[in-house]
PDB file of N, CA and C in Angstrom:
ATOM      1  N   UNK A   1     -33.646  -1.309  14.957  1.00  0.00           N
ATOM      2  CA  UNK A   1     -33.655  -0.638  13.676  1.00  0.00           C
ATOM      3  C   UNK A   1     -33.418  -1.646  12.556  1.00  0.00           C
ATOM      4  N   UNK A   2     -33.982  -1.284  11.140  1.00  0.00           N
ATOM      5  CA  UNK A   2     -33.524  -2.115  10.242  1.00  0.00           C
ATOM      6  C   UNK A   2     -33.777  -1.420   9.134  1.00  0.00           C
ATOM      7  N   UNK A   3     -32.404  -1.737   8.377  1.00  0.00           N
ATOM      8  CA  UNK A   3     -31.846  -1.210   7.426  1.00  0.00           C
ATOM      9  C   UNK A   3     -31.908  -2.043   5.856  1.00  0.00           C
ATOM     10  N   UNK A   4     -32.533  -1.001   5.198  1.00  0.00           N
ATOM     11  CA  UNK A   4     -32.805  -1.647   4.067  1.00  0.00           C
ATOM     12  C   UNK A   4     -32.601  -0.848   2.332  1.00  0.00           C
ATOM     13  N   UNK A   5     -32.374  -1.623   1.798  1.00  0.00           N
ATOM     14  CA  UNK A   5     -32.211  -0.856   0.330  1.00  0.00           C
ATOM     15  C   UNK A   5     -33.181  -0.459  -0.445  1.00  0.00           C
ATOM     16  N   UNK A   6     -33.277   0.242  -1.043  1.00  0.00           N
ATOM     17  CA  UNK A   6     -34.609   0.763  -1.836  1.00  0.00           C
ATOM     18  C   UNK A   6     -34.042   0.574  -3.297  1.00  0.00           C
ATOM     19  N   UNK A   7     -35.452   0.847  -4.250  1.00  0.00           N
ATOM     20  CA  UNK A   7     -35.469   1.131  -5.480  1.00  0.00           C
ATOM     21  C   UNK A   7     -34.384   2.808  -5.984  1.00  0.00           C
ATOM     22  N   UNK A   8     -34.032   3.053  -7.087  1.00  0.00           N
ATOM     23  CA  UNK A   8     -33.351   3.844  -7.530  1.00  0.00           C
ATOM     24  C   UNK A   8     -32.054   4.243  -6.805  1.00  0.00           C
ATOM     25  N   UNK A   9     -31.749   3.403  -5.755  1.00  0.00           N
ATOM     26  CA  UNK A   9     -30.260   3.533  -4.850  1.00  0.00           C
ATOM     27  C   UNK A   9     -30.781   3.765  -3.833  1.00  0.00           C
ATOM     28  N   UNK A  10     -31.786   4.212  -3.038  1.00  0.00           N
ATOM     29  CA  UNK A  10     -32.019   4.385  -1.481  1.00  0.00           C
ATOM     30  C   UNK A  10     -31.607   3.624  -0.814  1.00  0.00           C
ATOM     31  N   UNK A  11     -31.316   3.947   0.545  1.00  0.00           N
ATOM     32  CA  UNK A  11     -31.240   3.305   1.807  1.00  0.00           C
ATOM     33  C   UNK A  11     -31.931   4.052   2.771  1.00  0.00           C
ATOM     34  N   UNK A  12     -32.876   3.656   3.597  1.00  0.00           N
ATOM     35  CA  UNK A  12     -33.756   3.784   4.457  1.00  0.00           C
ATOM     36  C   UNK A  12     -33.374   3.072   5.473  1.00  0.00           C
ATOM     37  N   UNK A  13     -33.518   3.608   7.208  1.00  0.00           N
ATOM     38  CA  UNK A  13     -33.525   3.236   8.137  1.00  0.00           C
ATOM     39  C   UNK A  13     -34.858   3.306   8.977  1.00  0.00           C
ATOM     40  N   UNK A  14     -35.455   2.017   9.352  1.00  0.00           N
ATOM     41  CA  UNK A  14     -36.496   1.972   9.774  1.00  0.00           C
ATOM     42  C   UNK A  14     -36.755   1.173  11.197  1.00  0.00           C
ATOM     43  N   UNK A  15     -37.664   2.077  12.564  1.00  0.00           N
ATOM     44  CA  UNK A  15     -37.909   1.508  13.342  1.00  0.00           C
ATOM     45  C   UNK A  15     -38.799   0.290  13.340  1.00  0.00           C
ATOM     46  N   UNK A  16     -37.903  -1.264  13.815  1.00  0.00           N
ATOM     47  CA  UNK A  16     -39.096  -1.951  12.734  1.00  0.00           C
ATOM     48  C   UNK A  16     -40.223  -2.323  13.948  1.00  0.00           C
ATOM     49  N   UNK A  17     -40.595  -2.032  14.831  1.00  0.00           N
ATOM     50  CA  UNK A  17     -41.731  -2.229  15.894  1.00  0.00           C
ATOM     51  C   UNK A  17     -42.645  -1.559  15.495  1.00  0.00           C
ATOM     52  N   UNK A  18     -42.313  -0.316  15.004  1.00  0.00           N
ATOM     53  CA  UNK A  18     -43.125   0.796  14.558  1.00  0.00           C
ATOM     54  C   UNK A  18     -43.873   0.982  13.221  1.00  0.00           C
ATOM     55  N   UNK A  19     -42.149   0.902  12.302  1.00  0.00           N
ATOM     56  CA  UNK A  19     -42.463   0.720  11.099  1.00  0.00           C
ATOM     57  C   UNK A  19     -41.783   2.642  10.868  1.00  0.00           C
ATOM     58  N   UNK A  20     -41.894   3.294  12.078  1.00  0.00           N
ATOM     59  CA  UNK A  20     -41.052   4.534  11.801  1.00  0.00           C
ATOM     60  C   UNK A  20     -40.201   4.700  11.165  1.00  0.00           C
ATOM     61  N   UNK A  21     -40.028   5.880   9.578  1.00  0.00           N
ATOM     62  CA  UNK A  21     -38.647   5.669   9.258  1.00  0.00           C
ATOM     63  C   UNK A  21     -37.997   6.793   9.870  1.00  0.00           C
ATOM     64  N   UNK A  22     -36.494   6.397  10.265  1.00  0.00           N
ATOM     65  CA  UNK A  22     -35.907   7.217  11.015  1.00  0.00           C
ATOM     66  C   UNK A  22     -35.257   8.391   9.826  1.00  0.00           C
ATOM     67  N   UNK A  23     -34.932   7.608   8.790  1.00  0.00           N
ATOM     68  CA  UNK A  23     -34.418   8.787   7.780  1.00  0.00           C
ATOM     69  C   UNK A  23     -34.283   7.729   6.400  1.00  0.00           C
ATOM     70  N   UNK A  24     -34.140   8.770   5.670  1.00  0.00           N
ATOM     71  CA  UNK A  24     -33.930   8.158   3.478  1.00  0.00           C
ATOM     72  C   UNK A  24     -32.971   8.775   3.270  1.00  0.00           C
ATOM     73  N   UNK A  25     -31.900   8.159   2.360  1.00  0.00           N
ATOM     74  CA  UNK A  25     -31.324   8.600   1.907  1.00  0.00           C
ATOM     75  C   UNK A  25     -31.927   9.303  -0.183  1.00  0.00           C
ATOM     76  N   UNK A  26     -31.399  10.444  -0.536  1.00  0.00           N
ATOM     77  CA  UNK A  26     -31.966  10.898  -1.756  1.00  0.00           C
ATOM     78  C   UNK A  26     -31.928   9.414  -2.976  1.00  0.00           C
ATOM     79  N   UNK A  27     -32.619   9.640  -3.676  1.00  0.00           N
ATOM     80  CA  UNK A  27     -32.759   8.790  -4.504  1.00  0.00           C
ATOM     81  C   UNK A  27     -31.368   9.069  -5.609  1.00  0.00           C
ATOM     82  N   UNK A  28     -30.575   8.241  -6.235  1.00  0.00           N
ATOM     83  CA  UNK A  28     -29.777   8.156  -7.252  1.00  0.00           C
ATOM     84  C   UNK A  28     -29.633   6.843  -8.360  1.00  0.00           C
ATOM     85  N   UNK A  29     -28.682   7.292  -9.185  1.00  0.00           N
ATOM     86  CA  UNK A  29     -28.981   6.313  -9.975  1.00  0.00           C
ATOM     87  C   UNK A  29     -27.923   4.576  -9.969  1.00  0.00           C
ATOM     88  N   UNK A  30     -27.568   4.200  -8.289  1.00  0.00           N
ATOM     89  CA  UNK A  30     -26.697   3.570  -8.213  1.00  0.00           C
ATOM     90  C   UNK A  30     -27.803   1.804  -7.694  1.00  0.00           C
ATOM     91  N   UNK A  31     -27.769   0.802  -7.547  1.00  0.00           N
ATOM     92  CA  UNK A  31     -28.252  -0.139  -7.752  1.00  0.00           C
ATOM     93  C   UNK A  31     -27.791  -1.367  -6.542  1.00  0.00           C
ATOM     94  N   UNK A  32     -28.786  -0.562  -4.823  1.00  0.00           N
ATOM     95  CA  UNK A  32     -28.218  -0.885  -3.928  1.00  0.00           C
ATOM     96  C   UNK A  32     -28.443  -2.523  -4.007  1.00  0.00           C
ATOM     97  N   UNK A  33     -27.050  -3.069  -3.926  1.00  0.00           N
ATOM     98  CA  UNK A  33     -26.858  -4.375  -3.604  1.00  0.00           C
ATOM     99  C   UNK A  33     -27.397  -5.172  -2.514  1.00  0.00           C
ATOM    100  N   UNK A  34     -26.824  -4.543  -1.646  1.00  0.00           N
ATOM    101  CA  UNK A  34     -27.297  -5.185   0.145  1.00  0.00           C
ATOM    102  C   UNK A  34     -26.997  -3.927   1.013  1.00  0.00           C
ATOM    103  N   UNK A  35     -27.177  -4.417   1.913  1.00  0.00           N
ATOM    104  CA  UNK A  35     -26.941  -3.409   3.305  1.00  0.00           C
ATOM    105  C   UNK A  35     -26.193  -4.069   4.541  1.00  0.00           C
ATOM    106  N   UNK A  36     -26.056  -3.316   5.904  1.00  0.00           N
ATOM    107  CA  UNK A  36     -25.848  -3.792   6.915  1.00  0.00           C
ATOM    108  C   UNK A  36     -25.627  -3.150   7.502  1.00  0.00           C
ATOM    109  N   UNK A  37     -26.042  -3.746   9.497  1.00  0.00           N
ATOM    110  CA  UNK A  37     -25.781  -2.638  10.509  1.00  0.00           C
ATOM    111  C   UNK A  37     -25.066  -2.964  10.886  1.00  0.00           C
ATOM    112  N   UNK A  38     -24.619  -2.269  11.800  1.00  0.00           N
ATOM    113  CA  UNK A  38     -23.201  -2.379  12.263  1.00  0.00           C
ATOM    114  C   UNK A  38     -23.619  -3.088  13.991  1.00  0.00           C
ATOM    115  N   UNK A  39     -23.293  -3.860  14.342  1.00  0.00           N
ATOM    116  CA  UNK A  39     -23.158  -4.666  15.920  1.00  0.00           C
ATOM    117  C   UNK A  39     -23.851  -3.365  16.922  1.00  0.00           C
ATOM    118  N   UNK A  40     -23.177  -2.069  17.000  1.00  0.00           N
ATOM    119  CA  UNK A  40     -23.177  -0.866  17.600  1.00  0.00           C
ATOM    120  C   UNK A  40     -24.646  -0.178  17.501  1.00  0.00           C
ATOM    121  N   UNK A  41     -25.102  -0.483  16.103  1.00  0.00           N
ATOM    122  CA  UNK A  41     -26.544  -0.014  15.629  1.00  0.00           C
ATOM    123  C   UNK A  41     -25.631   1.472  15.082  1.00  0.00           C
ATOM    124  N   UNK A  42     -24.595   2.089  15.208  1.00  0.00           N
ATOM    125  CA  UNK A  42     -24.115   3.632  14.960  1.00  0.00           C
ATOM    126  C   UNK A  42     -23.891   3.557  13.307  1.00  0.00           C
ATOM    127  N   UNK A  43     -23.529   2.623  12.733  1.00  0.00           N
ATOM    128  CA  UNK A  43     -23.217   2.625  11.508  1.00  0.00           C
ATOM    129  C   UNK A  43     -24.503   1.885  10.063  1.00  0.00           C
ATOM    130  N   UNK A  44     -24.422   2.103   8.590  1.00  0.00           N
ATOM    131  CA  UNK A  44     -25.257   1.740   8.056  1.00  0.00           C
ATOM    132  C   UNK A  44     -24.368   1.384   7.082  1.00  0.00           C
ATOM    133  N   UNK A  45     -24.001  -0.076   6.625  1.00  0.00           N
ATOM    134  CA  UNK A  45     -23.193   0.179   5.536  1.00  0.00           C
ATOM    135  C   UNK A  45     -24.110  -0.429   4.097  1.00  0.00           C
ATOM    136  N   UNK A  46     -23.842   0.190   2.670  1.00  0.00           N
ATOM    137  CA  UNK A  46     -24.128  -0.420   1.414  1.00  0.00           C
ATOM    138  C   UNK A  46     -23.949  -0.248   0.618  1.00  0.00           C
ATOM    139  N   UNK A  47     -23.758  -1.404  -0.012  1.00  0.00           N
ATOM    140  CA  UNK A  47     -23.304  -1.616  -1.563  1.00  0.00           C
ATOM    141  C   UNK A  47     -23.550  -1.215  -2.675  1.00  0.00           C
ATOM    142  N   UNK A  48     -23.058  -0.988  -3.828  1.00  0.00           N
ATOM    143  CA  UNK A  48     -24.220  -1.043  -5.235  1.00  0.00           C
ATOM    144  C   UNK A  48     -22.939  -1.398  -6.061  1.00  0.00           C
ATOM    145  N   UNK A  49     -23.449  -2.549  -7.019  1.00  0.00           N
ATOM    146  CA  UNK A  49     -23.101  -3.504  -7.646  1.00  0.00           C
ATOM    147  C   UNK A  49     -22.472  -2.676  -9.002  1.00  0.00           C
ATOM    148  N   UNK A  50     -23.684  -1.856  -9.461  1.00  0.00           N
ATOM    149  CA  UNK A  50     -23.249  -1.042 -10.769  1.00  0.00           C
ATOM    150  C   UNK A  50     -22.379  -0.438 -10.615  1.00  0.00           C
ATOM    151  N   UNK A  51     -21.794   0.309  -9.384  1.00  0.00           N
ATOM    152  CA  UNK A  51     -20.594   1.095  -9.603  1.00  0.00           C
ATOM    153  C   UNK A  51     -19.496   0.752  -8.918  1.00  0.00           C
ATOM    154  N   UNK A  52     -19.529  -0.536  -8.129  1.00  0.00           N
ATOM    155  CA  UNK A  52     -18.414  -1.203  -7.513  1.00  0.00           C
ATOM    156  C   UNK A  52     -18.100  -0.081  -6.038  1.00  0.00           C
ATOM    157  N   UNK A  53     -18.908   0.033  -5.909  1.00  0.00           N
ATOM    158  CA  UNK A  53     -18.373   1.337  -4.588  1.00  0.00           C
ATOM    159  C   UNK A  53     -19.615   0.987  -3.319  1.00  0.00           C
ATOM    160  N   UNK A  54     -19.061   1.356  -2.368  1.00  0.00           N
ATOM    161  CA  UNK A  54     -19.503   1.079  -0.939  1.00  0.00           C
ATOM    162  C   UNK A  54     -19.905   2.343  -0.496  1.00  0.00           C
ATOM    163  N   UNK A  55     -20.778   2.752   0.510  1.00  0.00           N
ATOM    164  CA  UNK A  55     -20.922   3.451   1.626  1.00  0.00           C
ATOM    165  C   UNK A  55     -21.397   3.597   3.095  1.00  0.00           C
ATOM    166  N   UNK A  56     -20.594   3.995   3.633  1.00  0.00           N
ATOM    167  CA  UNK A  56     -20.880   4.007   5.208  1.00  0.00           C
ATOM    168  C   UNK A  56     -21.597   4.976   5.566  1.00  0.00           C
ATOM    169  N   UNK A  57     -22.693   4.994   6.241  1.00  0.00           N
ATOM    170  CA  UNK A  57     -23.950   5.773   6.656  1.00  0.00           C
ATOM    171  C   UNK A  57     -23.718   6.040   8.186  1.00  0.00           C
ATOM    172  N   UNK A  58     -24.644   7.359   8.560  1.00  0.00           N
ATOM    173  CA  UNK A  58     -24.501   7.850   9.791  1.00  0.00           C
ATOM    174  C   UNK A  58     -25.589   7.028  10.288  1.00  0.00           C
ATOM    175  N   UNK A  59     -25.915   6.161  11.081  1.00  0.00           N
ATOM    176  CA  UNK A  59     -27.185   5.250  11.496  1.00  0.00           C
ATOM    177  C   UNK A  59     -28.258   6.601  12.026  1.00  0.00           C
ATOM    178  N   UNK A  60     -27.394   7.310  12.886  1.00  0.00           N
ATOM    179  CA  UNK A  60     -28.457   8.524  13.412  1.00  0.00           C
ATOM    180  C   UNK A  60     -28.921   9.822  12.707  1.00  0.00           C
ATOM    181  N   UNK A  61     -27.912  10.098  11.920  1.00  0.00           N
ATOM    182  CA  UNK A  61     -28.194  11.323  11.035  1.00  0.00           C
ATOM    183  C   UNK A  61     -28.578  11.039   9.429  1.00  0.00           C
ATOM    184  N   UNK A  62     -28.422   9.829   9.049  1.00  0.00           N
ATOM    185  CA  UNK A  62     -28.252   9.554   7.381  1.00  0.00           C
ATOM    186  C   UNK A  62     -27.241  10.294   6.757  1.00  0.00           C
ATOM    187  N   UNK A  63     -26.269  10.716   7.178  1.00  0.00           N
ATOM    188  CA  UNK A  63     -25.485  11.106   6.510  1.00  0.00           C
ATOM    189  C   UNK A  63     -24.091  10.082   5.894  1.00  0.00           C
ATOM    190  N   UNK A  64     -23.641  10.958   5.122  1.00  0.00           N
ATOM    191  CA  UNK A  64     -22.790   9.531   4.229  1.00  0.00           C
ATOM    192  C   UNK A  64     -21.708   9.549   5.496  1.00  0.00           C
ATOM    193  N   UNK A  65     -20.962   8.995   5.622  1.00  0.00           N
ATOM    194  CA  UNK A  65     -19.759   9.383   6.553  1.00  0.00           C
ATOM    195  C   UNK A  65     -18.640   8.841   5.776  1.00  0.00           C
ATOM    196  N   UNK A  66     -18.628   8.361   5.118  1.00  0.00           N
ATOM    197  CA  UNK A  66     -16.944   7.139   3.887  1.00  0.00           C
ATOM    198  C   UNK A  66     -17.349   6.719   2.906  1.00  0.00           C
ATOM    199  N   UNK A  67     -17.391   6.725   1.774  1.00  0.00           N
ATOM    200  CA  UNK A  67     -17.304   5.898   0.260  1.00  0.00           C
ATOM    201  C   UNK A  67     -16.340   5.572   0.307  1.00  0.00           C
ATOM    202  N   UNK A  68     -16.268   4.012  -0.187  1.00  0.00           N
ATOM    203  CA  UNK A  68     -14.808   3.389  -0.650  1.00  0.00           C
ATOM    204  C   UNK A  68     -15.279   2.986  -2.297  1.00  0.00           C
ATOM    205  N   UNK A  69     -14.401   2.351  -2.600  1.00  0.00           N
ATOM    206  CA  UNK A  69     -14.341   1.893  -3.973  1.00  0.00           C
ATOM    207  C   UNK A  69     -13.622   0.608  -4.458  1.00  0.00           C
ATOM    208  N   UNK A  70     -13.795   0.253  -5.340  1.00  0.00           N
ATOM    209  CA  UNK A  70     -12.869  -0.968  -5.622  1.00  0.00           C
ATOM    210  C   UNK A  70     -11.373  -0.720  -5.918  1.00  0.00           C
ATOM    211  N   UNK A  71     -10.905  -1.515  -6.187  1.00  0.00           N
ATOM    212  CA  UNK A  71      -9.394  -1.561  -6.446  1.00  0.00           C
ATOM    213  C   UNK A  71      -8.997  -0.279  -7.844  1.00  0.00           C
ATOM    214  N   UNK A  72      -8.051   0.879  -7.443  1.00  0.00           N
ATOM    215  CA  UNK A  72      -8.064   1.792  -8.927  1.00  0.00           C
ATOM    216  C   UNK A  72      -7.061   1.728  -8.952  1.00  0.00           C
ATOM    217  N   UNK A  73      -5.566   1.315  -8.326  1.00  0.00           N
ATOM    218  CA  UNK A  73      -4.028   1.112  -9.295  1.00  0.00           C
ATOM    219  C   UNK A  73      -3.712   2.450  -8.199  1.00  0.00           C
ATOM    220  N   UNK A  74      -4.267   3.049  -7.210  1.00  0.00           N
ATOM    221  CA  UNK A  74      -3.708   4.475  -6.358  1.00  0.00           C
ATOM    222  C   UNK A  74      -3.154   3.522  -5.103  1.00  0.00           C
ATOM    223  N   UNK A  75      -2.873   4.851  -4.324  1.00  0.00           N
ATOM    224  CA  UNK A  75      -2.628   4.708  -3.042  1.00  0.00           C
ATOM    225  C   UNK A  75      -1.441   3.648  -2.826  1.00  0.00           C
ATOM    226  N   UNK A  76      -0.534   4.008  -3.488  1.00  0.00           N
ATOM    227  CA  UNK A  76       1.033   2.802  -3.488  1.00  0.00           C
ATOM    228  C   UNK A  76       0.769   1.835  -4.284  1.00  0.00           C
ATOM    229  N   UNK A  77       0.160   1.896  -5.328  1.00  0.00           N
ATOM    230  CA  UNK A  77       0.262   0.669  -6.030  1.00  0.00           C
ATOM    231  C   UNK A  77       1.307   0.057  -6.617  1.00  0.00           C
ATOM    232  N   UNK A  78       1.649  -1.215  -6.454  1.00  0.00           N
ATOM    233  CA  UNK A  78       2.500  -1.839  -8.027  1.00  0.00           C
ATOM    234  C   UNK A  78       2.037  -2.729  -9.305  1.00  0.00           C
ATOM    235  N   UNK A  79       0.710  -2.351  -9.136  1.00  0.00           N
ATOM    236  CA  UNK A  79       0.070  -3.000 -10.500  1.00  0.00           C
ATOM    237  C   UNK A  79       0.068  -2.271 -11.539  1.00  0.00           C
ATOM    238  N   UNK A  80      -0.241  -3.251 -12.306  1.00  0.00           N
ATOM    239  CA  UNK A  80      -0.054  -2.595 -13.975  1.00  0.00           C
ATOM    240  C   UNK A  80      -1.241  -1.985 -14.484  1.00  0.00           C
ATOM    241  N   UNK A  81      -1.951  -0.930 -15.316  1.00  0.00           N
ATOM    242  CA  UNK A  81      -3.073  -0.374 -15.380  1.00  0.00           C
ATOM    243  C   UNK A  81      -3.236  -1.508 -16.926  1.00  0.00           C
ATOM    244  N   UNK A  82      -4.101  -1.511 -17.149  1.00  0.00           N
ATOM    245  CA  UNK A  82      -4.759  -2.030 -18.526  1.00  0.00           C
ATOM    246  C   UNK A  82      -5.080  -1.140 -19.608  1.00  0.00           C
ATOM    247  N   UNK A  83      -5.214  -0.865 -20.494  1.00  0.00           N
ATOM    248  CA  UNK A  83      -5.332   0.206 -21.534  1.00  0.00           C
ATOM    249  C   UNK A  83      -6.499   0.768 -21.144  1.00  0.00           C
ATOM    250  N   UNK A  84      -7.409   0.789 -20.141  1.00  0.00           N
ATOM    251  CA  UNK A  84      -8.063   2.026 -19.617  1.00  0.00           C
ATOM    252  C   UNK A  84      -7.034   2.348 -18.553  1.00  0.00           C
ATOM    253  N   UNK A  85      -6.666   2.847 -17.985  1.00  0.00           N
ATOM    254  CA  UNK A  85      -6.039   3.150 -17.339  1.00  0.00           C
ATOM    255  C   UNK A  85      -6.405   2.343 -15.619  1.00  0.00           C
ATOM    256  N   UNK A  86      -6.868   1.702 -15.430  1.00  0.00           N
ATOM    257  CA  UNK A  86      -7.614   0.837 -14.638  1.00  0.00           C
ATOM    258  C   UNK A  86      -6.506  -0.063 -14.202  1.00  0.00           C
ATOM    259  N   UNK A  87      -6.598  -0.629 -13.001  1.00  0.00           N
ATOM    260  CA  UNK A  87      -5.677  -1.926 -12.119  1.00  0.00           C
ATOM    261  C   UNK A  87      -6.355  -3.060 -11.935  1.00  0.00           C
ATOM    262  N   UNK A  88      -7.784  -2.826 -11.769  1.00  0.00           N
ATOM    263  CA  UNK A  88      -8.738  -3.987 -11.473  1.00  0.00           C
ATOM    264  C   UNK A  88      -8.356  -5.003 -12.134  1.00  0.00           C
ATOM    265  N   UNK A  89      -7.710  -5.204 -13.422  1.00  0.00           N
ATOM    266  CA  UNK A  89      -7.983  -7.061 -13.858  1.00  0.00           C
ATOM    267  C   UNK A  89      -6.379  -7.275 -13.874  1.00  0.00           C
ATOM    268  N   UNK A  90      -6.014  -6.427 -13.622  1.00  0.00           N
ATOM    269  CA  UNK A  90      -3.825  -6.468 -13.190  1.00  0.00           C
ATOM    270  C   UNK A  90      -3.300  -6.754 -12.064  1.00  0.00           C
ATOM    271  N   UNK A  91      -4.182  -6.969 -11.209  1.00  0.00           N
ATOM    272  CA  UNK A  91      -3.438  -6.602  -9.728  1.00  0.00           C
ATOM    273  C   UNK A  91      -2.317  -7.619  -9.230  1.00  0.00           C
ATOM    274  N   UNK A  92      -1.037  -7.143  -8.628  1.00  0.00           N
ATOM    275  CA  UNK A  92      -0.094  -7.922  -8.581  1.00  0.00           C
ATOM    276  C   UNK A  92       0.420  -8.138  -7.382  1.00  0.00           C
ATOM    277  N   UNK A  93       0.429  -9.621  -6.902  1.00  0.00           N
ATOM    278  CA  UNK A  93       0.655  -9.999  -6.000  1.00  0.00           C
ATOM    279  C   UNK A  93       1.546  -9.215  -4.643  1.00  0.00           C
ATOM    280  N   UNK A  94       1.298  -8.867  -3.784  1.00  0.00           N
ATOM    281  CA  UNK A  94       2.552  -8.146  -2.935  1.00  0.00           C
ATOM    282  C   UNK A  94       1.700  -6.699  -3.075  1.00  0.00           C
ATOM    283  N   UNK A  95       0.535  -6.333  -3.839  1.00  0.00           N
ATOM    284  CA  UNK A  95       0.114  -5.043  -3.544  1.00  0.00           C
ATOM    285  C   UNK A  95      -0.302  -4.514  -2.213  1.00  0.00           C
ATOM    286  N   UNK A  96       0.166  -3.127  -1.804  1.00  0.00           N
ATOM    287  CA  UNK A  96      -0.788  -2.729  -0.997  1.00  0.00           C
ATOM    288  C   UNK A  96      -1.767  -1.898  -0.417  1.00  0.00           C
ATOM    289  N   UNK A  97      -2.788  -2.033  -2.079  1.00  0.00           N
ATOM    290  CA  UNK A  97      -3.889  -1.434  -2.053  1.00  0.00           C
ATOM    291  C   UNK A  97      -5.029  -2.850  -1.855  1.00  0.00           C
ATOM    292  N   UNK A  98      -5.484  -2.991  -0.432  1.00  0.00           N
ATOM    293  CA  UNK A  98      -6.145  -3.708  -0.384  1.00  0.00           C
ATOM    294  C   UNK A  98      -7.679  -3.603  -0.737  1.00  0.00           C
ATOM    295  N   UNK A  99      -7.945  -4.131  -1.980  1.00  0.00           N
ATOM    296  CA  UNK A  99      -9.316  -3.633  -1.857  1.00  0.00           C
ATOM    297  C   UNK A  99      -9.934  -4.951  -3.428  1.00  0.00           C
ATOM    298  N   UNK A 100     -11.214  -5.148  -4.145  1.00  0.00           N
ATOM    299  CA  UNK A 100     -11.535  -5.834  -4.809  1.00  0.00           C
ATOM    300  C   UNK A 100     -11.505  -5.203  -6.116  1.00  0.00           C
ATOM    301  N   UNK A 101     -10.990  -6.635  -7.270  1.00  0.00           N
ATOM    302  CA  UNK A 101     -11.271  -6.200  -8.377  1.00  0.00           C
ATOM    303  C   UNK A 101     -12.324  -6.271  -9.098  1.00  0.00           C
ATOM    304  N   UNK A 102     -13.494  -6.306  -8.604  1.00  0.00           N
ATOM    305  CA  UNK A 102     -14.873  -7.005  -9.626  1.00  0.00           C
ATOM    306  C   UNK A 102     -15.950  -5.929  -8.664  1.00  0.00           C
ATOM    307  N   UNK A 103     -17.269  -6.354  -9.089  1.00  0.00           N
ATOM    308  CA  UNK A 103     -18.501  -6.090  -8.468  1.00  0.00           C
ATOM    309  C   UNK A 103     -18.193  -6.025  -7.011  1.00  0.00           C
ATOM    310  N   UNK A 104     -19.271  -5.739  -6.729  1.00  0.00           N
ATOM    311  CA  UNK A 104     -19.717  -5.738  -5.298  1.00  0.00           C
ATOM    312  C   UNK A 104     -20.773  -6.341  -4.608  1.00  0.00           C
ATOM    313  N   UNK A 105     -21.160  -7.405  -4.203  1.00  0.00           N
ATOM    314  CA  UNK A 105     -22.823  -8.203  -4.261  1.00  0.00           C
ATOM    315  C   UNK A 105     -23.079  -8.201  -2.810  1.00  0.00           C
ATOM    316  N   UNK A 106     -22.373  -7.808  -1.713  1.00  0.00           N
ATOM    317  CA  UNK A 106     -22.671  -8.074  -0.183  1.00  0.00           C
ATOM    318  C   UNK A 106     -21.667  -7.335   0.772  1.00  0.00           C
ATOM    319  N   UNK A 107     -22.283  -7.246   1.192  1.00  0.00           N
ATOM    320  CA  UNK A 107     -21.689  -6.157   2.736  1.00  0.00           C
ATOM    321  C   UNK A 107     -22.059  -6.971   4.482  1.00  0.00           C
ATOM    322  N   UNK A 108     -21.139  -6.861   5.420  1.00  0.00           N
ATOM    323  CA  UNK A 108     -21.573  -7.444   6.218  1.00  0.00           C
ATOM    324  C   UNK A 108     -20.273  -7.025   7.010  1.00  0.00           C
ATOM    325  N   UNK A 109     -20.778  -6.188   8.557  1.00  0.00           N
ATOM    326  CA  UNK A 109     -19.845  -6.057   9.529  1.00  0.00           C
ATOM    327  C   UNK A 109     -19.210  -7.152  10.501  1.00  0.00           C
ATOM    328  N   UNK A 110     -18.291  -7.287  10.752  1.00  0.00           N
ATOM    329  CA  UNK A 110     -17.603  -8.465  11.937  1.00  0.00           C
ATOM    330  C   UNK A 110     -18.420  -8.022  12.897  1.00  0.00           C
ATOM    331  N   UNK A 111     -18.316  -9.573  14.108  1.00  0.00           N
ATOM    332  CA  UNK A 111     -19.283  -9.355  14.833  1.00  0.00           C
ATOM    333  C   UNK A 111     -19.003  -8.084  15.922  1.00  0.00           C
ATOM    334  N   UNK A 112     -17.781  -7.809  16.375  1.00  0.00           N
ATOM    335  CA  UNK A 112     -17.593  -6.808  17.326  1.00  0.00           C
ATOM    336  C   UNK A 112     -17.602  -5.193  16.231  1.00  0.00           C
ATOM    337  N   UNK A 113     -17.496  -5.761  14.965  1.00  0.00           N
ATOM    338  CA  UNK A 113     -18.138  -4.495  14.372  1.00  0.00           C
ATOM    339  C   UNK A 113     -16.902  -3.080  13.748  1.00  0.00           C
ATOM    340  N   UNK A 114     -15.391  -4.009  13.908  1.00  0.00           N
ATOM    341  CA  UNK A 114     -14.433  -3.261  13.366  1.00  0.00           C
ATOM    342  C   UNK A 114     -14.239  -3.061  12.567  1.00  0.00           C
ATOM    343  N   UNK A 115     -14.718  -4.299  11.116  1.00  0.00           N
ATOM    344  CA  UNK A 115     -14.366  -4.263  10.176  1.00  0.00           C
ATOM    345  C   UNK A 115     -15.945  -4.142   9.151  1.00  0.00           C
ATOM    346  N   UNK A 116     -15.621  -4.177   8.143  1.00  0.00           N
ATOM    347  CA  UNK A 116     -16.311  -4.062   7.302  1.00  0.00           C
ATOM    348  C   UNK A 116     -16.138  -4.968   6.239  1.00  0.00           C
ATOM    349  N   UNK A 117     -16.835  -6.056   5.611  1.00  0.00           N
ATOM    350  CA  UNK A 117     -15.837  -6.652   4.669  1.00  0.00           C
ATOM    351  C   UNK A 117     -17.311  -6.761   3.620  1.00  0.00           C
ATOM    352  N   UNK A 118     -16.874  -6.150   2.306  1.00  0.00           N
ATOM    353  CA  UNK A 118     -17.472  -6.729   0.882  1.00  0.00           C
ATOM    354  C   UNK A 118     -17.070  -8.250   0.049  1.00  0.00           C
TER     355      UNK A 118
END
């Protein structure tokens, strides 16, 4: 299988011997970065740059299965928000909301396929 990004935010999974697509995801207005499969072939993960957010795909069904996001100041934080109310350009050492403060440009699973890292 191979997994690829489309125009207007798609992600498409395609048999590539064939050229079969196995499934599309709907078109939106997010600005897929990259992609990646997962070691397993079960997972689809990708990026989009414009909104700093990730998603994990059902490889067999296309369905979303997890959005993550970048760093927002939740989930136990001790950073300081910035006059948007935002953590991204504050984040303070010893936090433990592990996650990024900027864009998003690449996705890529470890090789046994546990992790996920942007």
């Amino acid at each position: 299988m191979l997994a690829l990004g489309l125009q207007h935010g798609r992600v498409m999974l395609v048999h590539e011997a064939t050229g079969k697509v196995k499934w599309e995801s709907a078109p939106n207005f997010l600005c897929v970065s990259s992609v990646a499969m997962s070691p397993n072939g079960r997972f689809v993960a990708s990026v989009s740059s414009n909104t700093e957010h990730w998603t994990l795909w059902d490889a067999v069904s296309g369905a979303v299965n997890r959005v993550g996001a970048t760093h927002d100041g939740t989930a136990g934080c001790i950073c300081r928000a910035d006059r948007n109310n935002m953590a991204r350009r504050l984040l303070e050492h010893g936090c433990p909301a592990l996650a990024h403060t900027t864009t998003l440009n690449a996705v890529v699973f470890s090789p046994c396929g546990s992790k996920l890292v942007t």
